[in-house]
Structure formats: structure tokens, C-alpha cells
PDB file of N, CA and C in Angstrom:
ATOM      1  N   UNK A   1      82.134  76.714 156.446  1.00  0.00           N
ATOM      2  CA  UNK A   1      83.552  76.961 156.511  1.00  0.00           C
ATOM      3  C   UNK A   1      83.936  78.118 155.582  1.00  0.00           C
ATOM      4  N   UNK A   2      83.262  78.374 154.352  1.00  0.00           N
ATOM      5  CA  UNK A   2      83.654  79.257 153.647  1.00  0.00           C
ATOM      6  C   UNK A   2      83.242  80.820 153.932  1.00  0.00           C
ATOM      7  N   UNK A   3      82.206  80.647 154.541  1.00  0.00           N
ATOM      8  CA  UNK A   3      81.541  82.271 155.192  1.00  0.00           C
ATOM      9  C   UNK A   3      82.473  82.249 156.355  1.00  0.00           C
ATOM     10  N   UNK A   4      83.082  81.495 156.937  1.00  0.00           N
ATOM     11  CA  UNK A   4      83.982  81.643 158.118  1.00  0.00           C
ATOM     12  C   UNK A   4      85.044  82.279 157.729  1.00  0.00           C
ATOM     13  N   UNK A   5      85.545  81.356 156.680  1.00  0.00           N
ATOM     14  CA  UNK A   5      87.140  82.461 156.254  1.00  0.00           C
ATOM     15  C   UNK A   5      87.063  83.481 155.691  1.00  0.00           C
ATOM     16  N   UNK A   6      85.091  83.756 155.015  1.00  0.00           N
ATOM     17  CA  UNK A   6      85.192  85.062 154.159  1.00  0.00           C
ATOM     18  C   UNK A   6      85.340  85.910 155.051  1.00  0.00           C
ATOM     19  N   UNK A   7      84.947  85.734 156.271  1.00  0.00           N
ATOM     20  CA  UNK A   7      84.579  86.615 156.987  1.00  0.00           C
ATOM     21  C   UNK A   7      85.541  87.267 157.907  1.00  0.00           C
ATOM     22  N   UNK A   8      86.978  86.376 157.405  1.00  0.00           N
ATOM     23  CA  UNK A   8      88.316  86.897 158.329  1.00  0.00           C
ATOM     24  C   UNK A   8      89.345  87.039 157.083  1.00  0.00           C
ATOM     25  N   UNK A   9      88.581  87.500 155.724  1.00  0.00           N
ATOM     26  CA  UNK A   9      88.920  87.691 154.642  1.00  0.00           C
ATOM     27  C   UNK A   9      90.325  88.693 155.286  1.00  0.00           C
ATOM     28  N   UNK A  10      90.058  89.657 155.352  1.00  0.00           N
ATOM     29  CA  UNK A  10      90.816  91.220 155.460  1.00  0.00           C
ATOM     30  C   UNK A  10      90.723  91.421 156.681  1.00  0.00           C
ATOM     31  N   UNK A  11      90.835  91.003 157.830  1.00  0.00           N
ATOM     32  CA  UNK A  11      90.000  91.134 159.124  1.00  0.00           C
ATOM     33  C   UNK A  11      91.893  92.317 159.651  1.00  0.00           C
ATOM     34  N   UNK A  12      92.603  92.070 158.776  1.00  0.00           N
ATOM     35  CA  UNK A  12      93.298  93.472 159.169  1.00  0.00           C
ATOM     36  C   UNK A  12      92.919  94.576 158.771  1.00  0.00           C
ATOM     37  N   UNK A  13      92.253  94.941 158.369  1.00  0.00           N
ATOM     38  CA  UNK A  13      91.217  96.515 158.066  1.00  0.00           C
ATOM     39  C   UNK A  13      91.188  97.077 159.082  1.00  0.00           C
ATOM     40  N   UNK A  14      90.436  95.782 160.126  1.00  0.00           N
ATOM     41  CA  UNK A  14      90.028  96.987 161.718  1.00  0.00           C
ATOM     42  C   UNK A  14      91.323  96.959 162.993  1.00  0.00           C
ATOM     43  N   UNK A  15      92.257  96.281 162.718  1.00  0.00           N
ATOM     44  CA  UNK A  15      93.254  96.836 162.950  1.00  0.00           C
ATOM     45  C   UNK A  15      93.681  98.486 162.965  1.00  0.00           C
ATOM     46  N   UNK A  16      94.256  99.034 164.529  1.00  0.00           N
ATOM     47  CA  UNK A  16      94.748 100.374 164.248  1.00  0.00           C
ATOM     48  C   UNK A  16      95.609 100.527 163.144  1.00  0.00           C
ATOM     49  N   UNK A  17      94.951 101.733 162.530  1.00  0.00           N
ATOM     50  CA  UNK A  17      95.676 102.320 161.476  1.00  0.00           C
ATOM     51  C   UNK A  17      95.854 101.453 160.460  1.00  0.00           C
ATOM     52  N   UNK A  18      95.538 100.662 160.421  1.00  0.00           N
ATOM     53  CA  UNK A  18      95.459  99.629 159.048  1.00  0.00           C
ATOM     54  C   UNK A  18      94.335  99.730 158.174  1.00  0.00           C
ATOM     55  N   UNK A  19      93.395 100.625 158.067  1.00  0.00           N
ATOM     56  CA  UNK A  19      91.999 100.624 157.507  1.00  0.00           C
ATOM     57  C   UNK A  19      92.123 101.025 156.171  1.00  0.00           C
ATOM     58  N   UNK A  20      91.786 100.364 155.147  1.00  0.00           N
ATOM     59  CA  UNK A  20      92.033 100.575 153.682  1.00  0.00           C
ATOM     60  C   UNK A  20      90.294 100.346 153.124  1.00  0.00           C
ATOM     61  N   UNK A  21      89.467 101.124 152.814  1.00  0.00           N
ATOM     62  CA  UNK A  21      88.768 101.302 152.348  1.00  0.00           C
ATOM     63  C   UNK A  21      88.284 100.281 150.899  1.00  0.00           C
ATOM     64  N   UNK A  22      88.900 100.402 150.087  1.00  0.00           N
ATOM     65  CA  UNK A  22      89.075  99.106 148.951  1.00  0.00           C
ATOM     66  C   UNK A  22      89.268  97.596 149.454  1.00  0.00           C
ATOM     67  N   UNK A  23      89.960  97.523 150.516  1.00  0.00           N
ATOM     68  CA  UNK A  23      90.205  96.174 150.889  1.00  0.00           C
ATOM     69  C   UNK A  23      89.238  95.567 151.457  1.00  0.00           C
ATOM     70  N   UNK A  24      88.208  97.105 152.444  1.00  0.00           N
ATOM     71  CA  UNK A  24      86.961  96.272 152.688  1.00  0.00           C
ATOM     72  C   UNK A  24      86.049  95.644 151.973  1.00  0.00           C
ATOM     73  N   UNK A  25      85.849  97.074 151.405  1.00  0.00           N
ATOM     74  CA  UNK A  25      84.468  97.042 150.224  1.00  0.00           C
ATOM     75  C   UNK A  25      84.951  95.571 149.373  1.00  0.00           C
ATOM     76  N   UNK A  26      85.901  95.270 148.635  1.00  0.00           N
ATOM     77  CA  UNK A  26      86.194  93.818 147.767  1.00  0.00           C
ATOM     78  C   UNK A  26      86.208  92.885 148.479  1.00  0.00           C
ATOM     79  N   UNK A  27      86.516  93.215 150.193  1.00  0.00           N
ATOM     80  CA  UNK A  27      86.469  92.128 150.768  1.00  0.00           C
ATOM     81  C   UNK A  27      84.612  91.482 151.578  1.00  0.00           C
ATOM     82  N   UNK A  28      84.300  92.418 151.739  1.00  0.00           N
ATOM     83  CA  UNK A  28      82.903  92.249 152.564  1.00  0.00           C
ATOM     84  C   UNK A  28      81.451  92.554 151.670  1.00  0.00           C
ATOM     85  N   UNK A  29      81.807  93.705 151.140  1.00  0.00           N
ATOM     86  CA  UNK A  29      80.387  93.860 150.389  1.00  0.00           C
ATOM     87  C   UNK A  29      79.784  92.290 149.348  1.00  0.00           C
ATOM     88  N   UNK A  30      80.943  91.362 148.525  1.00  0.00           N
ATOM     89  CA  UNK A  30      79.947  90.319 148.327  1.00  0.00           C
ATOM     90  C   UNK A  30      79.232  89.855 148.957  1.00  0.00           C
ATOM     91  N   UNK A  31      79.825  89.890 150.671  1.00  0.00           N
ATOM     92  CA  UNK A  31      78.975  88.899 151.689  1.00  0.00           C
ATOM     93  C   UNK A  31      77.594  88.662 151.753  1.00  0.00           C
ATOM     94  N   UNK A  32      77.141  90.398 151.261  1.00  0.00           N
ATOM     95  CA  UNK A  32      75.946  91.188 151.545  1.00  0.00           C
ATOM     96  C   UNK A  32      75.174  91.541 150.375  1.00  0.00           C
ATOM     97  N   UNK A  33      75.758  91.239 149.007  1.00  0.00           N
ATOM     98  CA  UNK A  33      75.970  91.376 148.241  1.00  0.00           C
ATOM     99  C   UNK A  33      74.673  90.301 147.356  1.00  0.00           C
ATOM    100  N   UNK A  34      75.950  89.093 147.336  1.00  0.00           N
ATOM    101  CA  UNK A  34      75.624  87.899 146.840  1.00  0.00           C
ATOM    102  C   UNK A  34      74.194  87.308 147.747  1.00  0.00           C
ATOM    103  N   UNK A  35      74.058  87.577 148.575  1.00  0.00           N
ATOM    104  CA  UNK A  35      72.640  86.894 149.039  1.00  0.00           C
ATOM    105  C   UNK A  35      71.618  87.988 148.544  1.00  0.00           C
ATOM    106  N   UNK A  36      71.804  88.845 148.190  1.00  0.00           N
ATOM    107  CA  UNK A  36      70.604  89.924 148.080  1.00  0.00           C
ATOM    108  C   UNK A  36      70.216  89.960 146.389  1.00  0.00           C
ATOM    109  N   UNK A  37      71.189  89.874 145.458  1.00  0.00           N
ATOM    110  CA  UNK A  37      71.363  89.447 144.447  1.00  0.00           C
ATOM    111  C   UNK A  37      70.626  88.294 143.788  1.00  0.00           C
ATOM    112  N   UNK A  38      71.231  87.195 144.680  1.00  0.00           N
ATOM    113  CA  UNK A  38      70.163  85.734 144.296  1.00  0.00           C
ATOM    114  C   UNK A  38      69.215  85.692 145.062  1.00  0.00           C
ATOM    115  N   UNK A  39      68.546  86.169 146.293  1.00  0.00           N
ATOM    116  CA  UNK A  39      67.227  86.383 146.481  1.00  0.00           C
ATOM    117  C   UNK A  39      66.243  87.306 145.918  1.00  0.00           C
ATOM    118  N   UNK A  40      66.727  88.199 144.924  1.00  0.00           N
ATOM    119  CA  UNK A  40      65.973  89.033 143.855  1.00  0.00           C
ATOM    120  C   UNK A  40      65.811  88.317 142.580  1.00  0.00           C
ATOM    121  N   UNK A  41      67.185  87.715 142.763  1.00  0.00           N
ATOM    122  CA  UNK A  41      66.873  86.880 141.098  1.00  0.00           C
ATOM    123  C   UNK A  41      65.638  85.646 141.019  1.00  0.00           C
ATOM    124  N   UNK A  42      65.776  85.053 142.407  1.00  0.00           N
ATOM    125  CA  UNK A  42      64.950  83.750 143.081  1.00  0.00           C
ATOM    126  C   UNK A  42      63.338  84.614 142.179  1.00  0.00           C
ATOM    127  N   UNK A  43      63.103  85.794 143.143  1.00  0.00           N
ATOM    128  CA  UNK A  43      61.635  86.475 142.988  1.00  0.00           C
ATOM    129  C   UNK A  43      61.776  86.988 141.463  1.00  0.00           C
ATOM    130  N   UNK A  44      62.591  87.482 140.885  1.00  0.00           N
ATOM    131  CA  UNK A  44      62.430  88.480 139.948  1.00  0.00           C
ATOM    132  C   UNK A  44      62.160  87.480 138.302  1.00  0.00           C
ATOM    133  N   UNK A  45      63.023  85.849 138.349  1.00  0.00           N
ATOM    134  CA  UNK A  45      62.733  84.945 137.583  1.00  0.00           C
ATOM    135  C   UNK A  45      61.941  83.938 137.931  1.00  0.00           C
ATOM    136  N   UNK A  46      61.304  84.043 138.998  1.00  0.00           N
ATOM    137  CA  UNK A  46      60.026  82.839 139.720  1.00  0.00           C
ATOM    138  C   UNK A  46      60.245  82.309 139.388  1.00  0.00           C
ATOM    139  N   UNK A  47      61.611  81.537 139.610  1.00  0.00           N
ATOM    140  CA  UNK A  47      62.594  80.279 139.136  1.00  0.00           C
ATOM    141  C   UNK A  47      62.011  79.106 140.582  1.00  0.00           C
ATOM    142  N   UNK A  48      61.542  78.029 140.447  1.00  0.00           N
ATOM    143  CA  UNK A  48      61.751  77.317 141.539  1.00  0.00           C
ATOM    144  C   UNK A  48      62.844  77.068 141.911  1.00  0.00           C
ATOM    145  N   UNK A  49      62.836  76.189 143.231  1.00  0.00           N
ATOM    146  CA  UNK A  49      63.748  75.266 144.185  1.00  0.00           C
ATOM    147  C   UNK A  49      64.069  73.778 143.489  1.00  0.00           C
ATOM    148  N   UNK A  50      64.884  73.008 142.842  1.00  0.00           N
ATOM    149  CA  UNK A  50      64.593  72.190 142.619  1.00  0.00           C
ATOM    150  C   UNK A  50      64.978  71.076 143.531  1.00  0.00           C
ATOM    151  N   UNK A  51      64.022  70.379 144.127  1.00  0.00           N
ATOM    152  CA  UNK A  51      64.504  69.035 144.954  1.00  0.00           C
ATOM    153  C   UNK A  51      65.937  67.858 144.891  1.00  0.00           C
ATOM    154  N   UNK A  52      66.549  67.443 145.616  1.00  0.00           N
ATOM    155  CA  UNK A  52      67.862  66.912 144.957  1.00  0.00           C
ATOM    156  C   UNK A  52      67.317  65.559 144.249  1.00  0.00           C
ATOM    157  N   UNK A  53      65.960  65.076 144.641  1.00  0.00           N
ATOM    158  CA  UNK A  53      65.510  63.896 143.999  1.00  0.00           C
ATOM    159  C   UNK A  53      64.746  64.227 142.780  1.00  0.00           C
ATOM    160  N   UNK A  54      64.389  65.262 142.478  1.00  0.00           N
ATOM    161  CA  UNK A  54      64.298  65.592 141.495  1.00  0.00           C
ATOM    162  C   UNK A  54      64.892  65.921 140.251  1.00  0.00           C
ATOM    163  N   UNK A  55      66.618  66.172 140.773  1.00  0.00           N
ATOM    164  CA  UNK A  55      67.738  66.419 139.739  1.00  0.00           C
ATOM    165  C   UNK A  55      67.999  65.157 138.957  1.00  0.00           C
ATOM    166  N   UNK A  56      67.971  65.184 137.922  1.00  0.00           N
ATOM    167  CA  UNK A  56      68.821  64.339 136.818  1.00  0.00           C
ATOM    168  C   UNK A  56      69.743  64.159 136.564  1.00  0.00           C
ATOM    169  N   UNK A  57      70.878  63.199 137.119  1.00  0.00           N
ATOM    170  CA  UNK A  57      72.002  63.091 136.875  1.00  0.00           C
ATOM    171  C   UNK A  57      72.208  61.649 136.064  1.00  0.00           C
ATOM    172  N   UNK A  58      71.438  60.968 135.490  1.00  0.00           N
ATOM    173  CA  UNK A  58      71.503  59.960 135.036  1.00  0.00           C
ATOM    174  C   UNK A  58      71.802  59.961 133.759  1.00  0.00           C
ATOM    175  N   UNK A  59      70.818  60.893 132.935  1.00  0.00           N
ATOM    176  CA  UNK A  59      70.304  60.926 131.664  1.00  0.00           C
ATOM    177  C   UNK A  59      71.893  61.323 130.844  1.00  0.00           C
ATOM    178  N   UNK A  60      71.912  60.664 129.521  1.00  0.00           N
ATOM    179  CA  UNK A  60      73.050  61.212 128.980  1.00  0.00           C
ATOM    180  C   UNK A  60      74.330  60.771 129.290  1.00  0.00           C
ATOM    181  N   UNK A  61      74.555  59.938 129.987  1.00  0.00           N
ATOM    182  CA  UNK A  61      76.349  59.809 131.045  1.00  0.00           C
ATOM    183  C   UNK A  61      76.396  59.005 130.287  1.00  0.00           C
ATOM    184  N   UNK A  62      75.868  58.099 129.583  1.00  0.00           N
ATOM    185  CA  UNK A  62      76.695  57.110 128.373  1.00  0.00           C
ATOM    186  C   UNK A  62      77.626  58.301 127.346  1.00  0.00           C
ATOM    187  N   UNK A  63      76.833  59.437 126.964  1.00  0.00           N
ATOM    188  CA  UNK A  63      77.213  60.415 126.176  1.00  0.00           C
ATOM    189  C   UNK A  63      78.354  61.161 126.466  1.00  0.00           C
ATOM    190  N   UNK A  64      78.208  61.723 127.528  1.00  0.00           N
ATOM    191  CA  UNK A  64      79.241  62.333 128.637  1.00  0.00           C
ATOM    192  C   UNK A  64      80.469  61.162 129.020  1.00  0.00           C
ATOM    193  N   UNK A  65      80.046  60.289 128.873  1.00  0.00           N
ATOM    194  CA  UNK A  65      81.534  59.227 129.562  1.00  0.00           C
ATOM    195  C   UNK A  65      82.184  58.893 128.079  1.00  0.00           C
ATOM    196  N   UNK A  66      81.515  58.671 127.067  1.00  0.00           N
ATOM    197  CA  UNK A  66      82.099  58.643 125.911  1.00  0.00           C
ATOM    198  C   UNK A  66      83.178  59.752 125.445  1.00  0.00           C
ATOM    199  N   UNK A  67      82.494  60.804 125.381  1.00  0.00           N
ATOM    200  CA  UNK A  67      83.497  62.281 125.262  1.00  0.00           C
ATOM    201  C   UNK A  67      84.217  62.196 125.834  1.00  0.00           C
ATOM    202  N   UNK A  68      84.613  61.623 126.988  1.00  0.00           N
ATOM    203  CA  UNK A  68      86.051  61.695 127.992  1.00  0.00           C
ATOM    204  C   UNK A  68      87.110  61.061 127.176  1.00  0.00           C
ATOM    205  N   UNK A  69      88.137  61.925 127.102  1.00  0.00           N
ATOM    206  CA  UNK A  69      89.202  61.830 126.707  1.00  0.00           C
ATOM    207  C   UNK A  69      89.618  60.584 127.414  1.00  0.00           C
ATOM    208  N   UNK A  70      90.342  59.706 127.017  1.00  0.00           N
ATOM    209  CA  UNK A  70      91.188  58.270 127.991  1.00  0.00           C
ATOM    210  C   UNK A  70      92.603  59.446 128.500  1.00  0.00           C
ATOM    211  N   UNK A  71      92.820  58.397 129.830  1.00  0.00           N
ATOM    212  CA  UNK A  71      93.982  58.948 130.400  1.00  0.00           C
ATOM    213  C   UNK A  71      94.988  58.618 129.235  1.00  0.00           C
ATOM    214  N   UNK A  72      96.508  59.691 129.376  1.00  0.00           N
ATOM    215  CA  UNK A  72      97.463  58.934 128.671  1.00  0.00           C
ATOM    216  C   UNK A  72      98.713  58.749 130.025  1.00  0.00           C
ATOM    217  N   UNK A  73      99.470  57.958 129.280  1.00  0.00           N
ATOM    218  CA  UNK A  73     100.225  57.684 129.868  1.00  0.00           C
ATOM    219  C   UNK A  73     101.140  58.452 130.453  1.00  0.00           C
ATOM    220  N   UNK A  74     102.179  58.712 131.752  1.00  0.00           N
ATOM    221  CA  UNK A  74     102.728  59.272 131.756  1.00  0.00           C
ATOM    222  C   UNK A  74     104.566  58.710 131.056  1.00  0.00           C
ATOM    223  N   UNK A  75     105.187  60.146 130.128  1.00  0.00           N
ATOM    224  CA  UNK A  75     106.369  60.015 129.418  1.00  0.00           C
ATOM    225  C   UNK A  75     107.518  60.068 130.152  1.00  0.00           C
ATOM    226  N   UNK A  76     107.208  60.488 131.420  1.00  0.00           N
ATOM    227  CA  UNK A  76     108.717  60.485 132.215  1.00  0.00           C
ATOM    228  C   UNK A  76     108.036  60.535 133.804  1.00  0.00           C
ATOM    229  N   UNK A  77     108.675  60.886 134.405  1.00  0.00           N
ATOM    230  CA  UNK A  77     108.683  60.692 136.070  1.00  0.00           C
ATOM    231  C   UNK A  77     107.908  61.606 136.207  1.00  0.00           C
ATOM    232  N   UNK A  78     108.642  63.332 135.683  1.00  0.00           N
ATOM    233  CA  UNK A  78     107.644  64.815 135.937  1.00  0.00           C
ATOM    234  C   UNK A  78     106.629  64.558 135.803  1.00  0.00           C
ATOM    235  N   UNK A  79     106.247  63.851 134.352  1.00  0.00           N
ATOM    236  CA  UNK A  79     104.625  63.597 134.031  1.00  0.00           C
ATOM    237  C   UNK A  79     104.243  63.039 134.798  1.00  0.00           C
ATOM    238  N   UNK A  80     104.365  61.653 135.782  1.00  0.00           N
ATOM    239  CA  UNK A  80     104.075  60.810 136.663  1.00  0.00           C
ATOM    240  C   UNK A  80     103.769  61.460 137.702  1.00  0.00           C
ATOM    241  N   UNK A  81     104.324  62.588 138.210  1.00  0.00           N
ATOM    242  CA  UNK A  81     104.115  62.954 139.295  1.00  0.00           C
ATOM    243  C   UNK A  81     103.574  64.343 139.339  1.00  0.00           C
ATOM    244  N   UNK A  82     103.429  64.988 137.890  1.00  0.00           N
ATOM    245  CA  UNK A  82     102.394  65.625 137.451  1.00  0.00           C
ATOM    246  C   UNK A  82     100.596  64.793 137.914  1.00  0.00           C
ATOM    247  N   UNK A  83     100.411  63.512 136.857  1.00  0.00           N
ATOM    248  CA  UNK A  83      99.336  63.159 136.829  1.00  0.00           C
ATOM    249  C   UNK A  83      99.028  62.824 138.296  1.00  0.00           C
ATOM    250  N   UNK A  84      99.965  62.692 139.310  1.00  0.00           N
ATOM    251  CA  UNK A  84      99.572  62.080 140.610  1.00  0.00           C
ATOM    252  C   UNK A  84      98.604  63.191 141.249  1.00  0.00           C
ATOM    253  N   UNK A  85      99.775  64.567 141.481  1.00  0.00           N
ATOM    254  CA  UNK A  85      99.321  65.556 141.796  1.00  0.00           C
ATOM    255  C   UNK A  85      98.268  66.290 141.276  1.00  0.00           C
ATOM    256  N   UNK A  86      97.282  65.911 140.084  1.00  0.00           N
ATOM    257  CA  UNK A  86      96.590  66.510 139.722  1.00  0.00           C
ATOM    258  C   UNK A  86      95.540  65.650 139.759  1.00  0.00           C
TER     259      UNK A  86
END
């Protein structure tokens, strides 16, 4: 979904007479960009792939859940419907 909308990022560029040079290049060159980038970095740091069963998400979350701030309460309605919305 996200290469879909990048990809109708600026899609008024090729519109007559609408062609802005800057709007492409910021709009399209990451496309082409960003994959060529992290497939050099992949080879250039012979970084592996790591498996998702291999990731660690366990270790530490006593530590990590401790540091969490407690919710506070909300002081008026705004706040209430601050904390909802967020």
C-alpha cells in the first residue's frame, strides 16, 4: 500500500504543463533510491537476514515495562478526549 501511494506521490508532474522538476526528483528518486542503498549496505556490511524466530523480543520487558511511565489521569474533559484520541 505504501509503494502504491508513493508512487501517485506527485503523479501531477506528468500532467500537461504541470512538470516541476524538484517535485519529481523528491518525489520518485527515493523509490529508486532507497532499495539500491540498502542492497549495498546488505553487501557492503555482510550484515545477515535475521529470521523472525530468531528475534528477541522477550528478554528485558520486565525492564522496559518498569520504565513506563503509569497513565495519569485525565484533569478535565480536553484531557479526556485528548488521551482518547491519542
Amino acid at each position: 500500500m505504501v509503494l502504491i501511494s508513493s508512487q501517485f506521490n506527485a503523479w501531477s508532474v506528468f500532467l500537461r504543463g504541470k512538470w516541476n522538476t524538484a517535485t519529481f526528483v523528491t518525489s520518485y528518486l527515493p523509490l529508486v533510491l532507497f532499495p539500491i542503498l540498502y542492497i549495498g549496505a546488505r553487501f557492503y556490511y555482510r550484515t545477515p537476514i535475521v529470521k523472525p524466530e530468531d528475534m528477541d523480543f522477550v528478554s528485558d520487558i520486565a525492564q522496559i515495562e518498569a520504565d513506563e511511565e503509569p497513565d495519569v489521569p485525565p484533569k478535565n474533559k480536553a484531557d479526556a478526549f485528548w488521551q482518547w484520541l491519542m
